[in-house]
Protein backbone atom coordinates (compact mmCIF):
# COMPACT_ATOMS: atom_id res chain seq x y z
CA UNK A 1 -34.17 13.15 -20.92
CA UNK A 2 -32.73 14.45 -23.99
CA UNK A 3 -32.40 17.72 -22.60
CA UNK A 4 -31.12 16.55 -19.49
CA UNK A 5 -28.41 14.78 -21.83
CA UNK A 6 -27.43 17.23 -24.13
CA UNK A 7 -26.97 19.51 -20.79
CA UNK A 8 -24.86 17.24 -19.22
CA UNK A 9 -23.00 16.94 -22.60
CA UNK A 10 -22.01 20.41 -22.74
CA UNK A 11 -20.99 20.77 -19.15
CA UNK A 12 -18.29 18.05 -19.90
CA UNK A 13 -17.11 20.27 -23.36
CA UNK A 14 -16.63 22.99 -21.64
CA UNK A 15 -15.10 21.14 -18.75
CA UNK A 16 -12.72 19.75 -21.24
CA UNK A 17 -11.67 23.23 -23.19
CA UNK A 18 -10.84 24.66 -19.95
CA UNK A 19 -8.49 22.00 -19.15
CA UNK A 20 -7.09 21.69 -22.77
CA UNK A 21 -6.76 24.73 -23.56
CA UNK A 22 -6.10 27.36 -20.68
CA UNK A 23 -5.93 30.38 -22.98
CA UNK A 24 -9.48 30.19 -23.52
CA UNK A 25 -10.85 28.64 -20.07
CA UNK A 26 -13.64 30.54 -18.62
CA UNK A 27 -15.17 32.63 -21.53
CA UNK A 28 -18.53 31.26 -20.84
CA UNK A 29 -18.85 33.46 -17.90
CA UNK A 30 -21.36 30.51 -16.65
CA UNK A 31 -19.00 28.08 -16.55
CA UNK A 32 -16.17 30.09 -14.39
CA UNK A 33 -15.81 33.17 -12.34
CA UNK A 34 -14.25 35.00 -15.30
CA UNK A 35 -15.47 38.02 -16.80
CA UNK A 36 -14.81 40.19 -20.01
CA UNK A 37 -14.17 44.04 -19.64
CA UNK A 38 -13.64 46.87 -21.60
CA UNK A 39 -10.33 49.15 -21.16
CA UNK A 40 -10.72 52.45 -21.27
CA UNK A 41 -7.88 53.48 -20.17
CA UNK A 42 -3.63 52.11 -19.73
CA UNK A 43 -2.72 53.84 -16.32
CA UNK A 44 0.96 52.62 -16.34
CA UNK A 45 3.02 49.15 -17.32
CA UNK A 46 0.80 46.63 -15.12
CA UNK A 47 -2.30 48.64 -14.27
CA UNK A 48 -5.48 49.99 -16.78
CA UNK A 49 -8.85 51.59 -15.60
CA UNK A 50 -11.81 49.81 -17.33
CA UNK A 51 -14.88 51.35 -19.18
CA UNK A 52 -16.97 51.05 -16.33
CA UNK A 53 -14.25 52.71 -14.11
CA UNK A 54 -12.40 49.45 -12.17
CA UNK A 55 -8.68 49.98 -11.63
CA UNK A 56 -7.48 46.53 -12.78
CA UNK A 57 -4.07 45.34 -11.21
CA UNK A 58 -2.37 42.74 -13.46
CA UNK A 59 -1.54 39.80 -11.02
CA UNK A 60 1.71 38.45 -10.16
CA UNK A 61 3.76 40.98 -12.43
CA UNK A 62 5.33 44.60 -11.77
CA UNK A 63 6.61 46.84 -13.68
CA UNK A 64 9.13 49.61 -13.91
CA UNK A 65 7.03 52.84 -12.28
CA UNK A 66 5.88 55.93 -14.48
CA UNK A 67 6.43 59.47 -13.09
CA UNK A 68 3.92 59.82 -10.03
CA UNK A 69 3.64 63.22 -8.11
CA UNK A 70 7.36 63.68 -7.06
CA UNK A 71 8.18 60.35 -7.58
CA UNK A 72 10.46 60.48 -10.32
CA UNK A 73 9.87 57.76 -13.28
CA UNK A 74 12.38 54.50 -12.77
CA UNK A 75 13.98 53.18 -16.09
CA UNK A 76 11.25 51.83 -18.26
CA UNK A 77 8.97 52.60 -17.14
CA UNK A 78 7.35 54.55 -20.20
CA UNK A 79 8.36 52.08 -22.53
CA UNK A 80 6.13 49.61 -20.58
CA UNK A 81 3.63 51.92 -20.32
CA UNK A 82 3.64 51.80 -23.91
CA UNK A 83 4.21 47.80 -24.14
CA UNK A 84 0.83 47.27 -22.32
CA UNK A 85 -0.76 50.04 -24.09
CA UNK A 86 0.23 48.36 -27.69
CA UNK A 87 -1.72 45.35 -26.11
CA UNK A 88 -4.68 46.14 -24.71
CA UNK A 89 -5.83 49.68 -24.98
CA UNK A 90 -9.75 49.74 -26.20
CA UNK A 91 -9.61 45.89 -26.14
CA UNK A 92 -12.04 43.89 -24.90
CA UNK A 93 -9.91 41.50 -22.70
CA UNK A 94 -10.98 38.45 -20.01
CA UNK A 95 -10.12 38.96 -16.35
CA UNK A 96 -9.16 35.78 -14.40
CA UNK A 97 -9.04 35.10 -10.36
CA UNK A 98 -6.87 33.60 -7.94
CA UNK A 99 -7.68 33.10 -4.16
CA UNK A 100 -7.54 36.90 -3.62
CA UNK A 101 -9.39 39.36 -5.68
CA UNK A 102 -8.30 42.69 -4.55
CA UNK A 103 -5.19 44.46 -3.54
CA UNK A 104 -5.22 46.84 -0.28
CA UNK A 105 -5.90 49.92 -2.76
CA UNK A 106 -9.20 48.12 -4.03
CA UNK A 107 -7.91 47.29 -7.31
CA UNK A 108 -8.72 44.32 -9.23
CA UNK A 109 -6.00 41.27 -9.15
CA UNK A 110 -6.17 39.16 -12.12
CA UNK A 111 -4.84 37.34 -14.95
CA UNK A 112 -5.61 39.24 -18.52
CA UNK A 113 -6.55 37.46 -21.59
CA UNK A 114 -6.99 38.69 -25.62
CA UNK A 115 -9.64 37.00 -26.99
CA UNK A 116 -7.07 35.14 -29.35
CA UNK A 117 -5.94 33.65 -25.78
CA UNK A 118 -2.83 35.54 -25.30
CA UNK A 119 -1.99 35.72 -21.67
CA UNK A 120 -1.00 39.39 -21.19
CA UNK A 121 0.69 39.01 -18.41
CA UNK A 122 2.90 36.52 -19.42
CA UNK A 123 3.32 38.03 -22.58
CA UNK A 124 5.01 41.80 -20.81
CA UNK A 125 7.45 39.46 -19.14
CA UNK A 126 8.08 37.66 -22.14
CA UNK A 127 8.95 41.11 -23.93
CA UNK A 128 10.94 41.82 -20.70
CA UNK A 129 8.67 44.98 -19.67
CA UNK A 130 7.97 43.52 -16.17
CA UNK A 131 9.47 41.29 -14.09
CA UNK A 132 7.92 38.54 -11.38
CA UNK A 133 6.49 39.79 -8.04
CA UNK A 134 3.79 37.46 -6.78
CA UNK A 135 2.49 37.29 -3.20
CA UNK A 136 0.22 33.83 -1.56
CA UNK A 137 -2.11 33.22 -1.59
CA UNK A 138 -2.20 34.09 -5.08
CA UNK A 139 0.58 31.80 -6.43
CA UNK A 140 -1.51 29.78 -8.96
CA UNK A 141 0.54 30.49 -11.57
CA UNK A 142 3.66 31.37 -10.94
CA UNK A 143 6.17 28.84 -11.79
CA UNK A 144 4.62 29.41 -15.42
CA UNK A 145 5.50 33.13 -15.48
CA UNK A 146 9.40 32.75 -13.62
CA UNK A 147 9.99 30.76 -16.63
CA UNK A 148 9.06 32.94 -19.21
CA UNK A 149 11.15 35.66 -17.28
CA UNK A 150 13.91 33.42 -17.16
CA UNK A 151 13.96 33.19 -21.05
CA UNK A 152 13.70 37.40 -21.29
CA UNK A 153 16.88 37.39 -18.81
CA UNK A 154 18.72 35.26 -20.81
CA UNK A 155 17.92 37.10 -23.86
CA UNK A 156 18.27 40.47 -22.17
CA UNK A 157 15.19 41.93 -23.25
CA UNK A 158 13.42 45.11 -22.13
CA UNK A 159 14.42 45.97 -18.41
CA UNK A 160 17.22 43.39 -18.48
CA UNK A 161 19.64 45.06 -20.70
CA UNK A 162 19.57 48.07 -18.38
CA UNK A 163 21.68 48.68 -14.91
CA UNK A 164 18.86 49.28 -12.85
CA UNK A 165 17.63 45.73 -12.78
CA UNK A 166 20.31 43.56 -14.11
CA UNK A 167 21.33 40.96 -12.39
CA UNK A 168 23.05 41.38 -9.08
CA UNK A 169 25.82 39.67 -7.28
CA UNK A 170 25.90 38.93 -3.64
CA UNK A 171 29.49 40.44 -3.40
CA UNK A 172 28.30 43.64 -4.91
CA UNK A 173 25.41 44.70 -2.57
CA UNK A 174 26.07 48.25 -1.87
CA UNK A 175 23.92 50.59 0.04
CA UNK A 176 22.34 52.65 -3.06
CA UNK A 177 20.52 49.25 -3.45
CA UNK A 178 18.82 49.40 -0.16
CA UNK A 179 15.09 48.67 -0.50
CA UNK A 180 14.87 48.21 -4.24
CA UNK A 181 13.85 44.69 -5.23
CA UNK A 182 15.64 42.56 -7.25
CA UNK A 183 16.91 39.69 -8.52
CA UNK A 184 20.38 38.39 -6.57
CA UNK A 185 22.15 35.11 -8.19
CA UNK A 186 25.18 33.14 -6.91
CA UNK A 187 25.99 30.10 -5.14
CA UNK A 188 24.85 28.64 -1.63
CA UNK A 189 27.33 29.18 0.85
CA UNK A 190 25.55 27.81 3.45
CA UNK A 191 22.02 26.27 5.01
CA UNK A 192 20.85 26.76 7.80
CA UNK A 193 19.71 23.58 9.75
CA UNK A 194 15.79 24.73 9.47
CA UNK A 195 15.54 24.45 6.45
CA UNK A 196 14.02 28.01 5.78
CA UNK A 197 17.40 30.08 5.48
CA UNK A 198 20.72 30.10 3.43
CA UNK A 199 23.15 31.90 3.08
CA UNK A 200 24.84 33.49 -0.48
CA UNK A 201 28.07 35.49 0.29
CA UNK A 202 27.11 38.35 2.51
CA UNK A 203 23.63 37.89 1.59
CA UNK A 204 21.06 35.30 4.00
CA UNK A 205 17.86 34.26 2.45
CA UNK A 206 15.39 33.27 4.12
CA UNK A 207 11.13 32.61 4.54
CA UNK A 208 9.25 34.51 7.23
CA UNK A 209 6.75 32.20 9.12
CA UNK A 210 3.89 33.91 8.07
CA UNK A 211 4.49 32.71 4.79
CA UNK A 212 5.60 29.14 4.98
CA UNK A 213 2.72 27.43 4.56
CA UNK A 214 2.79 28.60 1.32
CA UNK A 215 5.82 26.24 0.38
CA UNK A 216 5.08 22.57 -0.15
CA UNK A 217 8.52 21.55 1.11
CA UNK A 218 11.41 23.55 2.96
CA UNK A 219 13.88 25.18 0.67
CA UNK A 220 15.53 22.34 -1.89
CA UNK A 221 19.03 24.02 -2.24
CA UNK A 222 22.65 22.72 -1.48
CA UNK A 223 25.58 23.97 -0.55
CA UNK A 224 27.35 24.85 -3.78
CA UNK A 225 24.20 24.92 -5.90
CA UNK A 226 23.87 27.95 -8.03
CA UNK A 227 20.61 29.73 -7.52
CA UNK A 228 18.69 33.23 -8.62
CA UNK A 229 16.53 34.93 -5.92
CA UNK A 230 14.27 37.66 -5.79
CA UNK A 231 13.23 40.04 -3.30
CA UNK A 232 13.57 43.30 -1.69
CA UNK A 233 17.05 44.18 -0.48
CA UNK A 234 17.33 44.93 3.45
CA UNK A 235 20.07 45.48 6.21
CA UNK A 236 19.38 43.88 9.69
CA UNK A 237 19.88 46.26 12.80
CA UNK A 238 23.13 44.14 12.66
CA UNK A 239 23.93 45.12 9.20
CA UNK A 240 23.11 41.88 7.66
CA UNK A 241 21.78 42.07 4.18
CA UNK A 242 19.03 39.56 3.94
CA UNK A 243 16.47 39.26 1.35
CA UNK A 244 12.59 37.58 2.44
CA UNK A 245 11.09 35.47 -0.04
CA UNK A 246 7.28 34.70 0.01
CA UNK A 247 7.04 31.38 -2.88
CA UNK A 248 9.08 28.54 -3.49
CA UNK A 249 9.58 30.08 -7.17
CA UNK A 250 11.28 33.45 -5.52
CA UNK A 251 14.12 30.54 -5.01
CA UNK A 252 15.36 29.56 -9.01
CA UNK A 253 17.96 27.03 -8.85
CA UNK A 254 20.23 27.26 -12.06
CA UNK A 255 21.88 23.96 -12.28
């Protein structure tokens, strides 16, 4: 019996330091699906290879692409190369899981802790070296990160001070901006009476079906409200530009 208790006693501990303290849930590997890794090696600004040779994804973030074959290297993307390199490189770090645990290229989706609890992911948007790009169903934690990327915006850190992924209008759209993603803000002209489509100047938002049953509710915007939106840029066979969002948090109202 009093092993039986003190069993039970610890359960509920650990039960409680997950809750309390998020930073630090799952290190006994017993008590969640987490796991601690070695990196061996930083690949580029949101991926590393591990010591055992797993390509590790960093979940719900990307990051400005290094040079790859004759792909040429976007703006920043060295420097956050570098950022996650400062962070992590020969750490022992904690991997966390959402719903999904791999990417089609068999890489490893999760969440990456320091063992002083710093949330790396969080942490590269905070320092503005990445930006928000989450897909369901792994969505767990995303209203966390859009507001620390918020906070990098308005302080125009890292990527955010540069051209290539400021802050676009919906009057500006031009056709060198075809296919990139990015982040559109301005006010709602108009909704459409579905619920799942508005419009913001020449651009229409809107949420494929496939992905509305990851949104509790149908878009909460009004006509007039100022909103920012993310997503890749696209031209109908109509040539409407129209951007597809996949979360409720790819929709950030501003007032």
């Amino acid at each position: 019996m009093i092993w039986r208790g003190l069993t039970l006693f610890l359960l509920s501990f650990c039960a409680q330091l997950s809750f309390h303290y998020p930073g630090y849930a799952g290190s006994l590997s017993w008590v969640t699906q987490d796991r601690w890794v070695t990196v061996s090696k930083v690949i580029d600004g949101d991926t590393f290879k591990t010591r055992k040779g797993e390509k590790v994804r960093l979940l719900g973030i990307n990051a400005p692409e290094i040079q790859h074959d004759n792909s040429p290297e976007q703006p920043f993307g060295n420097e956050a190369k570098v950022a996650l390199t400062q962070l992590i490189d020969g750490q022992v770090v904690r991997l966390s899981f959402d719903k999904e645990k791999l990417d089609k290229y068999g890489r490893t989706l999760a969440h990456v802790y320091l063992r002083d609890g710093l949330w790396v992911n969080a942490e590269l948007l905070r320092l503005g070296s990445s930006f928000v790009y989450t897909f369901p169903p792994n969505i767990a934690k995303v209203s966390e990160m859009v507001r620390v990327e918020q906070q990098a915006i308005e302080a125009k850190k890292g990527i955010w001070r540069m051209s290539r992924w400021q802050v676009l209008s919906p009057e500006l759209l031009d056709k060198n901006l075809l296919g990139q993603f990015r982040l559109i803000q301005g006010r709602v002209a108009s909704l459409d009476k579905s619920g799942w489509q508005f419009a913001m100047g020449k651009l229409r938002v809107s949420v494929p079906k496939k992905y509305r049953s990851a949104f509790r509710h149908k878009m909460r915007v009004s006509v007039g409200e100022e909103v920012l939106v993310r997503g890749r840029l696209r031209i109908s066979r109509k040539g409407q530009w129209y951007i597809s969002i996949h979360t409720a948090s790819d929709v950030y109202r501003l007032n």
